[in-house]
PDB file of N, CA and C in Angstrom:
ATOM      1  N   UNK A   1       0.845  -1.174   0.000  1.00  0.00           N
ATOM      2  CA  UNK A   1       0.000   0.000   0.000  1.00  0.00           C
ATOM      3  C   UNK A   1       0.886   1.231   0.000  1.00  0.00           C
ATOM      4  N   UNK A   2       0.747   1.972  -0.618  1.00  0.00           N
ATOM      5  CA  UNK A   2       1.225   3.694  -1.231  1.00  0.00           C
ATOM      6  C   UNK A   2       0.969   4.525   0.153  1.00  0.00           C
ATOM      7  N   UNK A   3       1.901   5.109   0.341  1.00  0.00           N
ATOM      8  CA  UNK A   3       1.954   6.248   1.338  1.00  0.00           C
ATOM      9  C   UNK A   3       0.484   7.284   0.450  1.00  0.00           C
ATOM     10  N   UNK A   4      -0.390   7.413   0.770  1.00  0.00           N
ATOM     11  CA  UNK A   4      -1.830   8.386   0.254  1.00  0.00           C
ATOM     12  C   UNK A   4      -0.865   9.526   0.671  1.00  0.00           C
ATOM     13  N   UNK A   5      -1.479  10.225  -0.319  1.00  0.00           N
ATOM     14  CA  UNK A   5      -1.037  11.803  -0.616  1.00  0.00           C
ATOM     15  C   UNK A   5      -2.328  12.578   0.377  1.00  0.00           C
ATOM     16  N   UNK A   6      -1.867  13.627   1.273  1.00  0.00           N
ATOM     17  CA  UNK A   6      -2.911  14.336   2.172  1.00  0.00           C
ATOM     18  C   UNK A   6      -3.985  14.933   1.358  1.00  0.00           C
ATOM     19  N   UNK A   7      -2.865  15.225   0.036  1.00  0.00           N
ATOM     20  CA  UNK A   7      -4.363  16.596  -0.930  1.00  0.00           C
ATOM     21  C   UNK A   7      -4.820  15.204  -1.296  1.00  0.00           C
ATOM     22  N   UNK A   8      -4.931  13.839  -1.539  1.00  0.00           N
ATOM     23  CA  UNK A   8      -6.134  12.651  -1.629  1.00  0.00           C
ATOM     24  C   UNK A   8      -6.995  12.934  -0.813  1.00  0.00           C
ATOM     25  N   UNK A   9      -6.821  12.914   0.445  1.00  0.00           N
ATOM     26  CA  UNK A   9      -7.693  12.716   1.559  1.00  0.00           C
ATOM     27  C   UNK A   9      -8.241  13.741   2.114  1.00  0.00           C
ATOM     28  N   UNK A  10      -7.595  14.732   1.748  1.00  0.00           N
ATOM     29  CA  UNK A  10      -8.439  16.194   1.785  1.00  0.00           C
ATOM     30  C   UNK A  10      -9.850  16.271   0.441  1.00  0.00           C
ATOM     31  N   UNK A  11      -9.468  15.319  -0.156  1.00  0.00           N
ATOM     32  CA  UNK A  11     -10.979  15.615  -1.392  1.00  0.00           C
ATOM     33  C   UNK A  11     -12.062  14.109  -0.525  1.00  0.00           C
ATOM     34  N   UNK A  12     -11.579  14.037   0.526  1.00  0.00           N
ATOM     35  CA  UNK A  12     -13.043  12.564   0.756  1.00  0.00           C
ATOM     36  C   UNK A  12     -13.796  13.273   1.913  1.00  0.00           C
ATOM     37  N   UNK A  13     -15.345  12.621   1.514  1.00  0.00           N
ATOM     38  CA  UNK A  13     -15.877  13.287   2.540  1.00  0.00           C
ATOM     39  C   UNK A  13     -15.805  13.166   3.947  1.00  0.00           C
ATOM     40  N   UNK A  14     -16.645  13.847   4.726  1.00  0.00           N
ATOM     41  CA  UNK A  14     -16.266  13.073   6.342  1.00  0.00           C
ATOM     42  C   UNK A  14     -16.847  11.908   6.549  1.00  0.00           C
ATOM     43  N   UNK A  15     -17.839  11.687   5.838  1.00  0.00           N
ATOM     44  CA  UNK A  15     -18.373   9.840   5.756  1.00  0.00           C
ATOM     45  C   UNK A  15     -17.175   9.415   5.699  1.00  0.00           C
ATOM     46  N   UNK A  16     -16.574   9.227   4.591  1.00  0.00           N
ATOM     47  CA  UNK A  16     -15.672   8.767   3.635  1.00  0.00           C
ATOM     48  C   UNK A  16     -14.228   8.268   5.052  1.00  0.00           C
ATOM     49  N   UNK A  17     -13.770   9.302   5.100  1.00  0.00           N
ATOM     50  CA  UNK A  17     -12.934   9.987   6.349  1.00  0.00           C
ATOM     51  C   UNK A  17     -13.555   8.482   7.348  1.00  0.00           C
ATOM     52  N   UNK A  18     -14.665   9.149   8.018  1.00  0.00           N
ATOM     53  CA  UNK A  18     -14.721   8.394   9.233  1.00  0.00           C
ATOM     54  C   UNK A  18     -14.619   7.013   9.053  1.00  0.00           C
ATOM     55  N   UNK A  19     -15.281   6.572   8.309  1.00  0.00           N
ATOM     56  CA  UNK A  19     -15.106   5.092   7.368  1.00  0.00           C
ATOM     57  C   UNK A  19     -13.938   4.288   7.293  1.00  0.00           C
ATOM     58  N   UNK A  20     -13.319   5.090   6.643  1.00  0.00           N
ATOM     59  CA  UNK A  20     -11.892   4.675   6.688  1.00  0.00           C
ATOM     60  C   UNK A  20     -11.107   4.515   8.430  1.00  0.00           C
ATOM     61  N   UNK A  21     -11.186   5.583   8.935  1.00  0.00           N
ATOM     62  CA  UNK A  21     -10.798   5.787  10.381  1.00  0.00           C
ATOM     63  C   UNK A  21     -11.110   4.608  11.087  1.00  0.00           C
ATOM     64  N   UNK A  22     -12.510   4.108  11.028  1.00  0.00           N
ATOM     65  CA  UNK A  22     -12.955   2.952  11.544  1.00  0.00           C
ATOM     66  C   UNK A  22     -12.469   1.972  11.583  1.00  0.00           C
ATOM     67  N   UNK A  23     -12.153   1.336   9.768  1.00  0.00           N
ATOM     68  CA  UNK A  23     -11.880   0.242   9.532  1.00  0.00           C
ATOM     69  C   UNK A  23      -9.873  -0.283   9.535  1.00  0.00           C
ATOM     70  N   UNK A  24      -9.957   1.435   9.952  1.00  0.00           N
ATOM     71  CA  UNK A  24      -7.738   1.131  10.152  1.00  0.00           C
ATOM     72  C   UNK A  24      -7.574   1.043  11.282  1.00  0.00           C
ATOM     73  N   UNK A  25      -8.500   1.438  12.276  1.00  0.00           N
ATOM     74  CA  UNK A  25      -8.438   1.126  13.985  1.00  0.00           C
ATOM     75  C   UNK A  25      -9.123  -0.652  13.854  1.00  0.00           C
ATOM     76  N   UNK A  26     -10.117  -1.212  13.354  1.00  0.00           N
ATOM     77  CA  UNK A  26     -10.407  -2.447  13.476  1.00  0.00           C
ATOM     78  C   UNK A  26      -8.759  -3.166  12.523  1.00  0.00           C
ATOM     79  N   UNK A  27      -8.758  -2.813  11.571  1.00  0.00           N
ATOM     80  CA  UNK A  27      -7.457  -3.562  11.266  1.00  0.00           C
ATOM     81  C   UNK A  27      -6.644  -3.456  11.720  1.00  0.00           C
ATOM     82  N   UNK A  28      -5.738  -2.280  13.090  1.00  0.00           N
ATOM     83  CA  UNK A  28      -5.016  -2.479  13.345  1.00  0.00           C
ATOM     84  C   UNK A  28      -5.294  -3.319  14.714  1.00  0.00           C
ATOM     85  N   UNK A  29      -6.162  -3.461  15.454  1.00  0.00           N
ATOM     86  CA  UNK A  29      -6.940  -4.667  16.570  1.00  0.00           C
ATOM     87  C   UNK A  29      -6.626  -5.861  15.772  1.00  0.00           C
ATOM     88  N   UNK A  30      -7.005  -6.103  14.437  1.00  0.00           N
ATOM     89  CA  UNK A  30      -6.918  -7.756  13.991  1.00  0.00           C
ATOM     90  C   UNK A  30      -5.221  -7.823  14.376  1.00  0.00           C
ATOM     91  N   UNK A  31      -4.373  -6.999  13.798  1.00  0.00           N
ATOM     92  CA  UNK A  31      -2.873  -7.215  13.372  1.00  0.00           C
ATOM     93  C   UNK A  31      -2.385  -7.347  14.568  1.00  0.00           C
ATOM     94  N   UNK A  32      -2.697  -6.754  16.021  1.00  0.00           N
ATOM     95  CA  UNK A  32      -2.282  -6.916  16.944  1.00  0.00           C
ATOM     96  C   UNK A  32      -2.683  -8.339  17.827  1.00  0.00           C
ATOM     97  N   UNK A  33      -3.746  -8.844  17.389  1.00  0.00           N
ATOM     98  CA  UNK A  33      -4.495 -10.281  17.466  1.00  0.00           C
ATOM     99  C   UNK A  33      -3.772 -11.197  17.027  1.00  0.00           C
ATOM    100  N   UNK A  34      -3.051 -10.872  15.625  1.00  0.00           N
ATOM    101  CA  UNK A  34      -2.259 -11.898  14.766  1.00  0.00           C
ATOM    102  C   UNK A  34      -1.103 -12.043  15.595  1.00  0.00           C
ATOM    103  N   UNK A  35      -0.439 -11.078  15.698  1.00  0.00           N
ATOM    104  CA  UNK A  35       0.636 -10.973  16.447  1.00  0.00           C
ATOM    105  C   UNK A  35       1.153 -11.382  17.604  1.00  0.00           C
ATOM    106  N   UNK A  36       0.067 -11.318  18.693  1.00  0.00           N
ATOM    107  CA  UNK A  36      -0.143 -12.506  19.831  1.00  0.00           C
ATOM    108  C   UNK A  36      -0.474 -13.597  19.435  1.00  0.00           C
ATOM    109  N   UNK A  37      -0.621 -13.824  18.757  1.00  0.00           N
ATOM    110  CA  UNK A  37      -0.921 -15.291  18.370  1.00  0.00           C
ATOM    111  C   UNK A  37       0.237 -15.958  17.351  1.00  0.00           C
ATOM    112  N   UNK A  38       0.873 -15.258  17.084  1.00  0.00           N
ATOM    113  CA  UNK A  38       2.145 -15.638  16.233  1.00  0.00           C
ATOM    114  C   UNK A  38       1.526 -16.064  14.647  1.00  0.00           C
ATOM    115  N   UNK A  39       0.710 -15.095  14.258  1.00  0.00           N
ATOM    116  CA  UNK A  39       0.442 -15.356  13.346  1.00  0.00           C
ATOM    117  C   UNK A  39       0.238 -14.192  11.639  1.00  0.00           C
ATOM    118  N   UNK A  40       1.495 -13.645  12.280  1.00  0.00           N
ATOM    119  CA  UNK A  40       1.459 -12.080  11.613  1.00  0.00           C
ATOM    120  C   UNK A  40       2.173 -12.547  10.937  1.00  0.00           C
ATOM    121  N   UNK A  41       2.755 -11.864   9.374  1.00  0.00           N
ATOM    122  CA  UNK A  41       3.470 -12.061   8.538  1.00  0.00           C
ATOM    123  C   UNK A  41       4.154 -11.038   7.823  1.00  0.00           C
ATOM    124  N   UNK A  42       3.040  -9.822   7.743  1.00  0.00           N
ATOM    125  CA  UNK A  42       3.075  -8.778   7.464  1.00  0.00           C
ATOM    126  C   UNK A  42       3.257  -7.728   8.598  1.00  0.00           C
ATOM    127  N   UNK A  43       4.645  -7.912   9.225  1.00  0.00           N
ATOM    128  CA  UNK A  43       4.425  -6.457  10.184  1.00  0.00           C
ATOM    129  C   UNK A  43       4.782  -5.336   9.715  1.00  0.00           C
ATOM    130  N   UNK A  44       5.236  -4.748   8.681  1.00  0.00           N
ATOM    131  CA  UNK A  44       5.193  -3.420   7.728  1.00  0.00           C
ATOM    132  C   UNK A  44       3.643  -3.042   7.772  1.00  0.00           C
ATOM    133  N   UNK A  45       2.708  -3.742   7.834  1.00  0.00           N
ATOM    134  CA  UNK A  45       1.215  -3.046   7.435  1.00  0.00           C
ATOM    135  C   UNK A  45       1.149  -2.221   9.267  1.00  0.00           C
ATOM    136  N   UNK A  46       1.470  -2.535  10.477  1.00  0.00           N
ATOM    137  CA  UNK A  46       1.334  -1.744  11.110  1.00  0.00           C
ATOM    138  C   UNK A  46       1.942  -0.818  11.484  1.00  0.00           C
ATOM    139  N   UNK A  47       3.154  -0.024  10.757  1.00  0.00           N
ATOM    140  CA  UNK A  47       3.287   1.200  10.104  1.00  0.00           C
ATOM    141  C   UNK A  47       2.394   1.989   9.310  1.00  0.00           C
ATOM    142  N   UNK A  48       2.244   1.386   8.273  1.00  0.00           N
ATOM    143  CA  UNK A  48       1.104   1.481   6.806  1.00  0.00           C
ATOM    144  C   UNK A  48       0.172   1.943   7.835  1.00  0.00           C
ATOM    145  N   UNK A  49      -0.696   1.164   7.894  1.00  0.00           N
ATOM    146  CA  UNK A  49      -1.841   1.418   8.866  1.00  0.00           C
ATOM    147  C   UNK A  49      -1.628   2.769  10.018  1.00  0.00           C
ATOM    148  N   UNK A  50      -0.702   2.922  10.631  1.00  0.00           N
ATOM    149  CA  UNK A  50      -0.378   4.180  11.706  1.00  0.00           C
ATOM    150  C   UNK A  50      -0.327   5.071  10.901  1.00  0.00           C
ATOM    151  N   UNK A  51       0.512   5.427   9.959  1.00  0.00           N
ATOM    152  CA  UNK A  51       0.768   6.611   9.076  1.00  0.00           C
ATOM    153  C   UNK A  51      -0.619   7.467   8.334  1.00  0.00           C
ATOM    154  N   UNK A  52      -1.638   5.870   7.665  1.00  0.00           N
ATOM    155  CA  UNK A  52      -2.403   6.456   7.412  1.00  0.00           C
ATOM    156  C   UNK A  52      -3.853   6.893   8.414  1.00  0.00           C
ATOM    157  N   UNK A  53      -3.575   5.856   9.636  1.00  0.00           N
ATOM    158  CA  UNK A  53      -4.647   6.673  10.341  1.00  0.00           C
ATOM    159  C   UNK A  53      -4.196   7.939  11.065  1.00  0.00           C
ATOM    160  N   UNK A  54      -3.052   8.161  11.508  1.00  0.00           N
ATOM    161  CA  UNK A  54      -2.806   9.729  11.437  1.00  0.00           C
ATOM    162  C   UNK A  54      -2.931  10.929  10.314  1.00  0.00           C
ATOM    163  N   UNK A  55      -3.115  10.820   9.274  1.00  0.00           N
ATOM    164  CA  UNK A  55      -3.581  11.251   8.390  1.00  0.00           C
ATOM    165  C   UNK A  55      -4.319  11.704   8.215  1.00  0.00           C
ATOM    166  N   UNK A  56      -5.569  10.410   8.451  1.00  0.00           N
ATOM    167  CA  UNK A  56      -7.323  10.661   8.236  1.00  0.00           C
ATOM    168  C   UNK A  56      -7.467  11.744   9.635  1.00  0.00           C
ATOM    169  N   UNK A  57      -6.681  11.567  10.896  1.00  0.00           N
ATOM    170  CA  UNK A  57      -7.082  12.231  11.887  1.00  0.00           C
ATOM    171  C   UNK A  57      -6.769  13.629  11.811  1.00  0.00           C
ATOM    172  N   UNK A  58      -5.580  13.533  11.465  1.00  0.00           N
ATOM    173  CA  UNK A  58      -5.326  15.034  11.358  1.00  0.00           C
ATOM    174  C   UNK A  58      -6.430  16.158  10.239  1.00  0.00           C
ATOM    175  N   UNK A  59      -6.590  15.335   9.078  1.00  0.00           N
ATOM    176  CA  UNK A  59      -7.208  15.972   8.119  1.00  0.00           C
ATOM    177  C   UNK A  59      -8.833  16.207   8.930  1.00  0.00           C
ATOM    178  N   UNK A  60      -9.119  15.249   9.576  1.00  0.00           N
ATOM    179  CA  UNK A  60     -10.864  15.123  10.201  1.00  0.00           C
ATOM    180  C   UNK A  60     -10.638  16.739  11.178  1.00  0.00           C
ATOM    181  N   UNK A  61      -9.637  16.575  12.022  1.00  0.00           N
ATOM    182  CA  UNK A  61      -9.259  17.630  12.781  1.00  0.00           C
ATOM    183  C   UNK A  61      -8.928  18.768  12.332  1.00  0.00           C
ATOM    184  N   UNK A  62      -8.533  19.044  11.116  1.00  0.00           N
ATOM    185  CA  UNK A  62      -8.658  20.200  10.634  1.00  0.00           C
ATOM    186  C   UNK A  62      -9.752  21.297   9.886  1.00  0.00           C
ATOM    187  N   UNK A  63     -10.653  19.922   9.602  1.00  0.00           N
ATOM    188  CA  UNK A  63     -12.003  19.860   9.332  1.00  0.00           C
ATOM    189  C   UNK A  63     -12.857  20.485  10.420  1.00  0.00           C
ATOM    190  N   UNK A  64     -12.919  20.013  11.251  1.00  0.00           N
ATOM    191  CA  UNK A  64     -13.430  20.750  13.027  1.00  0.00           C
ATOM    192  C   UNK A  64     -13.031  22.061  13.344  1.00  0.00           C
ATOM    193  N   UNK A  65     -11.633  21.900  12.932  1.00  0.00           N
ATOM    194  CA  UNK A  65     -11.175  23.320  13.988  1.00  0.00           C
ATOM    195  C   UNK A  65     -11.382  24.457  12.763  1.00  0.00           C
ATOM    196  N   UNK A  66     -11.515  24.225  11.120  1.00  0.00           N
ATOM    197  CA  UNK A  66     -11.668  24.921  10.660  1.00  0.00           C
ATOM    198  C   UNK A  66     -13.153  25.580  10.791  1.00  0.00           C
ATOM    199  N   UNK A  67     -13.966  23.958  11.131  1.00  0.00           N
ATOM    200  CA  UNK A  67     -15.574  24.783  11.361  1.00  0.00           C
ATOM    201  C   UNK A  67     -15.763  25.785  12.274  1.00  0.00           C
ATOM    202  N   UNK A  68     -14.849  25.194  13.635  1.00  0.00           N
ATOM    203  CA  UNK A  68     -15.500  25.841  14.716  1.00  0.00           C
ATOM    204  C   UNK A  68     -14.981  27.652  14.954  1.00  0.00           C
ATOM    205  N   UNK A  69     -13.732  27.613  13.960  1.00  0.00           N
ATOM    206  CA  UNK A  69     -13.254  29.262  14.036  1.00  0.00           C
ATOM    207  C   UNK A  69     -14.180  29.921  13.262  1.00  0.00           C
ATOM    208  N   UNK A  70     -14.754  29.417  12.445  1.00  0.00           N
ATOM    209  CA  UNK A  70     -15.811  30.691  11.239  1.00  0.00           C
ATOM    210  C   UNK A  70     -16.872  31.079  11.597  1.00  0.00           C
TER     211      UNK A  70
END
Protein backbone atom coordinates (compact mmCIF):
# COMPACT_ATOMS: atom_id res chain seq x y z
CA UNK A 1 0.00 0.00 0.00
CA UNK A 2 1.23 3.69 -1.23
CA UNK A 3 1.95 6.25 1.34
CA UNK A 4 -1.83 8.39 0.25
CA UNK A 5 -1.04 11.80 -0.62
CA UNK A 6 -2.91 14.34 2.17
CA UNK A 7 -4.36 16.60 -0.93
CA UNK A 8 -6.13 12.65 -1.63
CA UNK A 9 -7.69 12.72 1.56
CA UNK A 10 -8.44 16.19 1.79
CA UNK A 11 -10.98 15.62 -1.39
CA UNK A 12 -13.04 12.56 0.76
CA UNK A 13 -15.88 13.29 2.54
CA UNK A 14 -16.27 13.07 6.34
CA UNK A 15 -18.37 9.84 5.76
CA UNK A 16 -15.67 8.77 3.64
CA UNK A 17 -12.93 9.99 6.35
CA UNK A 18 -14.72 8.39 9.23
CA UNK A 19 -15.11 5.09 7.37
CA UNK A 20 -11.89 4.67 6.69
CA UNK A 21 -10.80 5.79 10.38
CA UNK A 22 -12.95 2.95 11.54
CA UNK A 23 -11.88 0.24 9.53
CA UNK A 24 -7.74 1.13 10.15
CA UNK A 25 -8.44 1.13 13.98
CA UNK A 26 -10.41 -2.45 13.48
CA UNK A 27 -7.46 -3.56 11.27
CA UNK A 28 -5.02 -2.48 13.34
CA UNK A 29 -6.94 -4.67 16.57
CA UNK A 30 -6.92 -7.76 13.99
CA UNK A 31 -2.87 -7.21 13.37
CA UNK A 32 -2.28 -6.92 16.94
CA UNK A 33 -4.50 -10.28 17.47
CA UNK A 34 -2.26 -11.90 14.77
CA UNK A 35 0.64 -10.97 16.45
CA UNK A 36 -0.14 -12.51 19.83
CA UNK A 37 -0.92 -15.29 18.37
CA UNK A 38 2.15 -15.64 16.23
CA UNK A 39 0.44 -15.36 13.35
CA UNK A 40 1.46 -12.08 11.61
CA UNK A 41 3.47 -12.06 8.54
CA UNK A 42 3.07 -8.78 7.46
CA UNK A 43 4.42 -6.46 10.18
CA UNK A 44 5.19 -3.42 7.73
CA UNK A 45 1.22 -3.05 7.43
CA UNK A 46 1.33 -1.74 11.11
CA UNK A 47 3.29 1.20 10.10
CA UNK A 48 1.10 1.48 6.81
CA UNK A 49 -1.84 1.42 8.87
CA UNK A 50 -0.38 4.18 11.71
CA UNK A 51 0.77 6.61 9.08
CA UNK A 52 -2.40 6.46 7.41
CA UNK A 53 -4.65 6.67 10.34
CA UNK A 54 -2.81 9.73 11.44
CA UNK A 55 -3.58 11.25 8.39
CA UNK A 56 -7.32 10.66 8.24
CA UNK A 57 -7.08 12.23 11.89
CA UNK A 58 -5.33 15.03 11.36
CA UNK A 59 -7.21 15.97 8.12
CA UNK A 60 -10.86 15.12 10.20
CA UNK A 61 -9.26 17.63 12.78
CA UNK A 62 -8.66 20.20 10.63
CA UNK A 63 -12.00 19.86 9.33
CA UNK A 64 -13.43 20.75 13.03
CA UNK A 65 -11.17 23.32 13.99
CA UNK A 66 -11.67 24.92 10.66
CA UNK A 67 -15.57 24.78 11.36
CA UNK A 68 -15.50 25.84 14.72
CA UNK A 69 -13.25 29.26 14.04
CA UNK A 70 -15.81 30.69 11.24
Amino acid sequence: MAKPNTAELRKLTDLDITDQIDGLRRELFDLRFQKATSQLNNTHRFKEARIKLAQLLTVKNERIRSNTSS
